[in-house]
C-alpha atoms as a PDB file:
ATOM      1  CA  UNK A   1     148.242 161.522 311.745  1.00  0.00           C
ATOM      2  CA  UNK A   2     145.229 164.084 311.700  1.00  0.00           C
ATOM      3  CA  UNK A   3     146.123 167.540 311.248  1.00  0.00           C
ATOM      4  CA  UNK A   4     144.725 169.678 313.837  1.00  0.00           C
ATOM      5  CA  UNK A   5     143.355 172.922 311.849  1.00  0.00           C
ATOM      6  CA  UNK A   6     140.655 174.333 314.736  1.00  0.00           C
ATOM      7  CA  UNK A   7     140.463 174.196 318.827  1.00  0.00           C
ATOM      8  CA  UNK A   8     137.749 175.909 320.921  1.00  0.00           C
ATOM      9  CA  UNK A   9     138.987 177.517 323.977  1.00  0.00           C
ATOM     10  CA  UNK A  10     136.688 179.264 326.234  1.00  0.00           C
ATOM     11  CA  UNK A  11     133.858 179.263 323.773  1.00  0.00           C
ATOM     12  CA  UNK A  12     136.324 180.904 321.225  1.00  0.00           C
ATOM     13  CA  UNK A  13     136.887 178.671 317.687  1.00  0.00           C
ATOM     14  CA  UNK A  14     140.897 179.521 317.188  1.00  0.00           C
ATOM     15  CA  UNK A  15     142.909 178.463 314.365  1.00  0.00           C
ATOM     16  CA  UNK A  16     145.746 176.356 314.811  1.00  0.00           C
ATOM     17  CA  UNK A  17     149.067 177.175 313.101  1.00  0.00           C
ATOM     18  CA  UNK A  18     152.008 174.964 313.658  1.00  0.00           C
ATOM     19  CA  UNK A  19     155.174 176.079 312.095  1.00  0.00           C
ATOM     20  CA  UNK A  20     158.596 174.628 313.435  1.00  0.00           C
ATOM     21  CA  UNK A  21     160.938 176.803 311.756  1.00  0.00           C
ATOM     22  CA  UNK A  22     160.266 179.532 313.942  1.00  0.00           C
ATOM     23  CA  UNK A  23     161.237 180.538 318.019  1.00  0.00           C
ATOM     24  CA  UNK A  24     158.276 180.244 319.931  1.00  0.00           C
ATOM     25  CA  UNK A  25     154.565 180.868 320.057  1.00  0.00           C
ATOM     26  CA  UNK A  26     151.584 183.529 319.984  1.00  0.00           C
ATOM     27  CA  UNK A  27     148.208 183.550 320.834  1.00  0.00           C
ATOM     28  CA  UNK A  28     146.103 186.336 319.364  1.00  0.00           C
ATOM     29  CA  UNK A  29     142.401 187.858 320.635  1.00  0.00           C
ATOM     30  CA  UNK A  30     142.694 191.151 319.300  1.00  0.00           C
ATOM     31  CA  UNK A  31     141.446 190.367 315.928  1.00  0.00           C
ATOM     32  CA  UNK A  32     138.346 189.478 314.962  1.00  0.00           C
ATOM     33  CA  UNK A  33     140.311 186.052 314.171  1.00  0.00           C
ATOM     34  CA  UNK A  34     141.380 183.668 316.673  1.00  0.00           C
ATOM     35  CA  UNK A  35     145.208 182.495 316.271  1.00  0.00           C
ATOM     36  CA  UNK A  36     147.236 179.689 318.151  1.00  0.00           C
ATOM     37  CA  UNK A  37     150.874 179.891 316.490  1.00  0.00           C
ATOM     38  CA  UNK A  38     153.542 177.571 317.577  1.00  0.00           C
ATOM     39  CA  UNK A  39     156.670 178.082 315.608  1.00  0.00           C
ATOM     40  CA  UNK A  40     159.223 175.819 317.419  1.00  0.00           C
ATOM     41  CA  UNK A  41     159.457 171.854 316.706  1.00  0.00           C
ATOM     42  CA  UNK A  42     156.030 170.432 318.535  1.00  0.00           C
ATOM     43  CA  UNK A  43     157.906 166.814 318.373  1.00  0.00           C
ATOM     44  CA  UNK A  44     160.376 168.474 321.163  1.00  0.00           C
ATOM     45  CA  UNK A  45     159.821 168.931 324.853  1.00  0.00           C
ATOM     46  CA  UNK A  46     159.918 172.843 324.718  1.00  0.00           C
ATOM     47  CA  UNK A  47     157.411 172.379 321.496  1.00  0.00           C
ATOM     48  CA  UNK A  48     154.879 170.802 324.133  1.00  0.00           C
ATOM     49  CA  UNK A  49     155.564 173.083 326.480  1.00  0.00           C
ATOM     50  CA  UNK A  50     154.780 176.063 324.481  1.00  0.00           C
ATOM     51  CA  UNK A  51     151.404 174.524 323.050  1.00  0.00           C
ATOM     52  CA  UNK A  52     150.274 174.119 326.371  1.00  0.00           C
ATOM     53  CA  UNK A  53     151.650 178.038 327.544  1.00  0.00           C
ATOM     54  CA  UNK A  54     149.461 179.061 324.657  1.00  0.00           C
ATOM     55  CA  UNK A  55     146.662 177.054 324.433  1.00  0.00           C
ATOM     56  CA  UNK A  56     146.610 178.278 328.628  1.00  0.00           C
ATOM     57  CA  UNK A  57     146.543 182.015 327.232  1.00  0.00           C
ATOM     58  CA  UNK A  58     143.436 181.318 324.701  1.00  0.00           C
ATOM     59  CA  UNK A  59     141.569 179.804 327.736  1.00  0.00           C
ATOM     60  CA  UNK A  60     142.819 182.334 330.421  1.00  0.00           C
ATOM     61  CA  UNK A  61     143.890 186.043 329.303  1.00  0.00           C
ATOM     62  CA  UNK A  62     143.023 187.642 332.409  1.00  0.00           C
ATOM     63  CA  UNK A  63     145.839 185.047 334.042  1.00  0.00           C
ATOM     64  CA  UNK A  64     149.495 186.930 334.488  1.00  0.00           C
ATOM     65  CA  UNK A  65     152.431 186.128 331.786  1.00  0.00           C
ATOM     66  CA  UNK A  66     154.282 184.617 335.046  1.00  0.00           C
ATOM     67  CA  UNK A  67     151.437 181.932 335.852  1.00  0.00           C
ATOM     68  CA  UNK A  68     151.016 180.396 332.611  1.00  0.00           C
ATOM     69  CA  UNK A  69     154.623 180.805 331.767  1.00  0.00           C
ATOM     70  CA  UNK A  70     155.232 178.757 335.613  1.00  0.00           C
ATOM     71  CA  UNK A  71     151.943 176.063 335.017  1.00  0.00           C
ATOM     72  CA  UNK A  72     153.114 175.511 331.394  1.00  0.00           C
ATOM     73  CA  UNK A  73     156.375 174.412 331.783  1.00  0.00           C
ATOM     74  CA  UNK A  74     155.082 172.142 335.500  1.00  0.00           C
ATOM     75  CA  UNK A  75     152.629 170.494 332.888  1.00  0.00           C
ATOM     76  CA  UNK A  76     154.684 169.907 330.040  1.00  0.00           C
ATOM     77  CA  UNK A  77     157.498 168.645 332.416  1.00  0.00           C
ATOM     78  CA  UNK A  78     155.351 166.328 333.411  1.00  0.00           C
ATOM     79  CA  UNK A  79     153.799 164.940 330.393  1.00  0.00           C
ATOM     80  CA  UNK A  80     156.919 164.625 329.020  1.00  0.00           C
ATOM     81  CA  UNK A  81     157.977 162.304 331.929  1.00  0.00           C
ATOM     82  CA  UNK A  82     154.901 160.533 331.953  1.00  0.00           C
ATOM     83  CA  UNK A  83     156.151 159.717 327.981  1.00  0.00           C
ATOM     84  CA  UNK A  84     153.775 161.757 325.852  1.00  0.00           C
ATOM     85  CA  UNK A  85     155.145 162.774 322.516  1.00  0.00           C
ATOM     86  CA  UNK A  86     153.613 163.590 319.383  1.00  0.00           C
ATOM     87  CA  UNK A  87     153.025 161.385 316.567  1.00  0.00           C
ATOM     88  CA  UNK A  88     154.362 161.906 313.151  1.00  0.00           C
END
């Protein structure tokens, strides 16, 4: 499987950290480096869910904590359904 190390989001270059022995995730602007964290099990349905709730923030800060946490979990639900999973 390739390892994902870099995304762009909004013009933005942010790293991509992926550590499943943790809660959650983070997103970080306020440094002069870029950070996507997930540190919950990406193989797992919440895992998805929180990639896509932070990969949302990275593309949309100005969007309220309530509407990313809401669209998140409606688009994770459904690509779950719809049977996507990730690789190992």
């Amino acid at each position: 499987m390739k390892k994902v190390r870099t995304h762009k989001f909004n013009g933005k270059r942010y790293t991509i950290l992926i550590d499943p022995d943790g809660v959650d995730g983070v997103s970080d602007v306020k440094s002069l480096e870029y950070t996507l964290m997930v540190t919950c099990d990406p193989a797992t349905q919440r895992g998805l869910i929180t990639i896509i709730h932070e990969a949302m923030h990275c593309g949309n800060w100005d969007k309220r904590e309530e509407t990313i946490d809401r669209s998140s979990k409606e688009i994770g639900s459904l690509l779950w359904r719809l049977g996507y999973r990730r690789k190992e």
